[in-house]
Protein backbone atom coordinates (compact mmCIF):
# COMPACT_ATOMS: atom_id res chain seq x y z
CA UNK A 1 -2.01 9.17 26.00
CA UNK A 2 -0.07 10.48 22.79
CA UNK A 3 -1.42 12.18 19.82
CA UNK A 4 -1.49 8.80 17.56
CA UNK A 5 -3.23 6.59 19.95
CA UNK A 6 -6.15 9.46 20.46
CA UNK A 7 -6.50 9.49 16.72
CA UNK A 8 -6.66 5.29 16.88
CA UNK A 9 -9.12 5.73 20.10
CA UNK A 10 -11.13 8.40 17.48
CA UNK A 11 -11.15 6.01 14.64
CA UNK A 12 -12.63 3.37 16.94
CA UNK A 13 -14.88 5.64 18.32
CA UNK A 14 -16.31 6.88 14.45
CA UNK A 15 -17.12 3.31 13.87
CA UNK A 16 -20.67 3.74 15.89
CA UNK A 17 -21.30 6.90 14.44
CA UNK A 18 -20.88 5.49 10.76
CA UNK A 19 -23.18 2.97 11.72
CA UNK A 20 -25.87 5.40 12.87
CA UNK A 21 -25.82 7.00 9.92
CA UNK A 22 -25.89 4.58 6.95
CA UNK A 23 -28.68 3.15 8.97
CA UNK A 24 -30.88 5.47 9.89
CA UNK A 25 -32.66 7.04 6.97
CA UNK A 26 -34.90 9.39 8.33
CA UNK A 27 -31.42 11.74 8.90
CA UNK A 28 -31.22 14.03 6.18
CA UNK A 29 -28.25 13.16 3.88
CA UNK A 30 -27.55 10.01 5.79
CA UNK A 31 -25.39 8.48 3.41
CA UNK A 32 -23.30 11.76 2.55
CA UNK A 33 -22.65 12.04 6.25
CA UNK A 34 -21.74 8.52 6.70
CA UNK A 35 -19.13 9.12 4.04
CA UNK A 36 -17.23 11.84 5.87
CA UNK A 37 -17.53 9.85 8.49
CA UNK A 38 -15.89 7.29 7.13
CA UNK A 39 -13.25 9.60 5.32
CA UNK A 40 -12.45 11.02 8.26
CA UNK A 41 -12.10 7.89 10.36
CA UNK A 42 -9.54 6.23 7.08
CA UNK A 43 -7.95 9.62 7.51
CA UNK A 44 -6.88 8.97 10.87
CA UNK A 45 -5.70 6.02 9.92
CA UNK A 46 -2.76 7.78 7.65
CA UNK A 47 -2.61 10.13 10.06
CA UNK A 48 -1.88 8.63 13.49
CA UNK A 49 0.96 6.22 11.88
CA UNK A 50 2.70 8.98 10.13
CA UNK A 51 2.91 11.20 13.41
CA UNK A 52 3.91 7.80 15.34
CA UNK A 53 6.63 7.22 12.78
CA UNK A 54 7.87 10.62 12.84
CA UNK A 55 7.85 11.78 16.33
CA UNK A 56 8.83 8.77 17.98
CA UNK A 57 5.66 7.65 19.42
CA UNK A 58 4.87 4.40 18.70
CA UNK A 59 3.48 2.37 21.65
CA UNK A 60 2.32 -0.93 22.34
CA UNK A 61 -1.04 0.08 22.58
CA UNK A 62 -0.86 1.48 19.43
CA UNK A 63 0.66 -1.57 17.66
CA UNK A 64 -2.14 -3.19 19.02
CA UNK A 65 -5.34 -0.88 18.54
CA UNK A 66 -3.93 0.45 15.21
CA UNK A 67 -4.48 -2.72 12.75
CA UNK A 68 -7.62 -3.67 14.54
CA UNK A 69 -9.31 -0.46 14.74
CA UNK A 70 -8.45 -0.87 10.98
CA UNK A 71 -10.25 -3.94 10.36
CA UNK A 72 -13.03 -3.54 12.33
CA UNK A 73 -13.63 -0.41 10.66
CA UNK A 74 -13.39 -1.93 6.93
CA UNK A 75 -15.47 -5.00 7.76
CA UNK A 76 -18.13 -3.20 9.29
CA UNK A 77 -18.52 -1.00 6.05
CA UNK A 78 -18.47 -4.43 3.79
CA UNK A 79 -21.17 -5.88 6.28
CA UNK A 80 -23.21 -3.51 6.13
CA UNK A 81 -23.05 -2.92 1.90
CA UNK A 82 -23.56 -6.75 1.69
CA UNK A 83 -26.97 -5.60 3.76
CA UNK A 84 -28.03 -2.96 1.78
CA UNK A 85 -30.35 -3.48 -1.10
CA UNK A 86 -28.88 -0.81 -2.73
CA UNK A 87 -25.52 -2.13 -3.39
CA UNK A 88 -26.47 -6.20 -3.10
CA UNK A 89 -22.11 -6.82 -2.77
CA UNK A 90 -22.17 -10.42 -2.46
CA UNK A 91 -21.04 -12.43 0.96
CA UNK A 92 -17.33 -13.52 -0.85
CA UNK A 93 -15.36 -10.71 -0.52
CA UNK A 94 -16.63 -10.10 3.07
CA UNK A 95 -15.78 -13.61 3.81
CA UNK A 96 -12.41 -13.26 1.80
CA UNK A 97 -11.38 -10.24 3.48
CA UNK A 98 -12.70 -11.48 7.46
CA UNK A 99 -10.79 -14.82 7.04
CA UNK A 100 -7.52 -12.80 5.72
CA UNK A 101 -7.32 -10.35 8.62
CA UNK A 102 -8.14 -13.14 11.42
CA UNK A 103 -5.41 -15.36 9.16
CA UNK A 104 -2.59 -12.22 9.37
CA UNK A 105 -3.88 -11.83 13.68
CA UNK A 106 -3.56 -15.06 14.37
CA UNK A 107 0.08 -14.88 12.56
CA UNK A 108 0.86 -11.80 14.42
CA UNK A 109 0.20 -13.84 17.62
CA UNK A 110 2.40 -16.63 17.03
CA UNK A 111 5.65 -14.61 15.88
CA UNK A 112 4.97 -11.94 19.08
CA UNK A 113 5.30 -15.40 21.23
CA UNK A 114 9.15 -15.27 19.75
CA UNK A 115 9.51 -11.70 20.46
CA UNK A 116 8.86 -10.72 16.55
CA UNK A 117 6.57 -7.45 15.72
CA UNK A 118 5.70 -7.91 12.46
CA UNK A 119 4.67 -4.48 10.31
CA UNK A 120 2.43 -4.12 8.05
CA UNK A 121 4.28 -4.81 3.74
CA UNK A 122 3.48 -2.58 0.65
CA UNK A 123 1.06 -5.73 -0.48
CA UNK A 124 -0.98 -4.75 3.41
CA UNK A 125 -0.80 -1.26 3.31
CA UNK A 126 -2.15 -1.10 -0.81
CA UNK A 127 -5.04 -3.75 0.08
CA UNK A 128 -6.01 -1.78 3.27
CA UNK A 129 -5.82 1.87 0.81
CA UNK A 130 -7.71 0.37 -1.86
CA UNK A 131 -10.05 -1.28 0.20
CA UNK A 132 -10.61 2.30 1.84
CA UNK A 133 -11.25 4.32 -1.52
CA UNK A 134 -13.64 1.70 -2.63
CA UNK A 135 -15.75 1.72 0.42
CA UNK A 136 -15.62 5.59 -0.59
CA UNK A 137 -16.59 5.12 -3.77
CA UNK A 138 -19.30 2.98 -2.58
CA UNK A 139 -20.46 5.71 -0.35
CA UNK A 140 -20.34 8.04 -2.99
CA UNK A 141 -22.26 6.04 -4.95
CA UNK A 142 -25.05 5.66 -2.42
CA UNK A 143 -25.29 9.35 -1.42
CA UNK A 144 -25.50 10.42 -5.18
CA UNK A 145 -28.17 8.14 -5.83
CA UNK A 146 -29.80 7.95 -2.58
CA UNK A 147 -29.55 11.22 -0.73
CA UNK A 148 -29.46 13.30 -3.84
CA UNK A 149 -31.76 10.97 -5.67
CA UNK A 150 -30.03 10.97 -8.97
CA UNK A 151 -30.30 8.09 -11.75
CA UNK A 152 -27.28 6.55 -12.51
CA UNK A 153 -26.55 4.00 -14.52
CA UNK A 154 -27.01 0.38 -13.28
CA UNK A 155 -23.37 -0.34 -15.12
CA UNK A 156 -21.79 1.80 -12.59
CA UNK A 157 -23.09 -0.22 -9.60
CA UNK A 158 -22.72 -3.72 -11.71
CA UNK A 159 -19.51 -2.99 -13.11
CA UNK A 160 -17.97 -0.43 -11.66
CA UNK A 161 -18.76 -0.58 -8.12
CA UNK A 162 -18.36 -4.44 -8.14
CA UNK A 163 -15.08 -4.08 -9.96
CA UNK A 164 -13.58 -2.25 -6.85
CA UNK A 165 -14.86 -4.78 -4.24
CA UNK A 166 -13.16 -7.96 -6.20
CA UNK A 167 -9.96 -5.99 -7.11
CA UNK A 168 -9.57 -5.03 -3.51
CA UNK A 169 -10.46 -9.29 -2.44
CA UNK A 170 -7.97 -9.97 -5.07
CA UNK A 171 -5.01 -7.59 -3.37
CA UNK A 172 -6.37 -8.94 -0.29
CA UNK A 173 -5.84 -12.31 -1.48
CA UNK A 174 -2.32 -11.64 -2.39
CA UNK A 175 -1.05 -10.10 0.61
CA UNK A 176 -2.56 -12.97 2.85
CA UNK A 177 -0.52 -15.53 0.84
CA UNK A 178 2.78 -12.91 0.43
CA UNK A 179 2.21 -12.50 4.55
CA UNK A 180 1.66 -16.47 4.71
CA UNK A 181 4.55 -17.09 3.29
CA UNK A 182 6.96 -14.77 5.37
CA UNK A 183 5.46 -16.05 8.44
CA UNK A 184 5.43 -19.85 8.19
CA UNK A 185 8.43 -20.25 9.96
CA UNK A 186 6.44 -19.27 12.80
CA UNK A 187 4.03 -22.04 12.40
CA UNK A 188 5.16 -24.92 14.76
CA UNK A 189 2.27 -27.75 14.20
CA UNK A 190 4.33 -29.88 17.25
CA UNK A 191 3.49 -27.42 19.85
């Protein structure tokens, strides 16, 4: 197994560990450490498709584990903030964002049956960054006010915070329909 595709396999495998610690409270710092987590896990994501790129490693295992390790990753954090009192992110963008990524699989699936590999556009790649730094910044957020117990204002969850989530729905919004578009010629509604 190449470099890449161990970084994808790690990415996968941080998704548990994130998950342990956002939720379990009694671990000291729990949100600060489900940050790095998280920071490291989007880091691999830069990571492993810059060293495929450049050293000529891309597999098929990695075309495959790649975008999904991706979304499970990103949905998982908006599941859980829709969950948490502390952030109370409402059910659209999660729903927004799911939908989108089964839309752009299922799309994937029906151009591979004509041989077609279809990357990842500038509109994907800046809704999956943003997405990642506001999950960060949502992190942020909870470990300053909830490990570190410090009072910020409620404008920075209300506005702020909720400002991210809908700009990245929005950009997630627009690549779906930019993707939708350059794919419906695989769309066959006779077969």
């Amino acid at each position: 197994m190449n470099l890449p595709n161990c970084l994808t396999l790690l990415r996968v495998f941080l998704i548990p560990v994130f998950l342990v610690f956002i939720y379990v409270d009694s671990i000291p710092f729990h949100y600060l450490l489900a940050l790095i987590i998280f920071a490291a896990a989007s880091v691999t994501d830069a990571l492993d498709g810059h060293i495929a790129r450049s050293r000529n490693l891309v597999t098929n295992f990695g075309k495959f584990l790649d975008p999904l390790a991706d979304k499970v990753l990103v949905i998982t954090a908006l599941t859980v903030f829709v969950e948490l009192d502390e952030i109370k992110m409402s059910a659209i963008p999660l729903i927004i964002i799911t939908a989108r990524e089964f839309m752009v699989s299922g799309l994937r699936l029906l151009a591979a049956e004509d041989g077609v590999v279809i990357a990842a556009g500038i509109w994907g790649k800046l809704k999956t960054a943003f997405t990642m730094v506001t999950i960060v910044a949502v992190l942020i957020y909870l470990s300053v006010t909830g490990d570190f117990s410090v009072d910020l204002p409620e404008s920075i969850k209300t506005w702020g915070l909720n400002s991210l989530i809908w700009i990245s729905t929005i950009l997630t919004i627009i690549s779906g329909g930019i993707y939708l578009k350059g794919c419906w010629k695989y769309i066959n509604t006779s077969k």
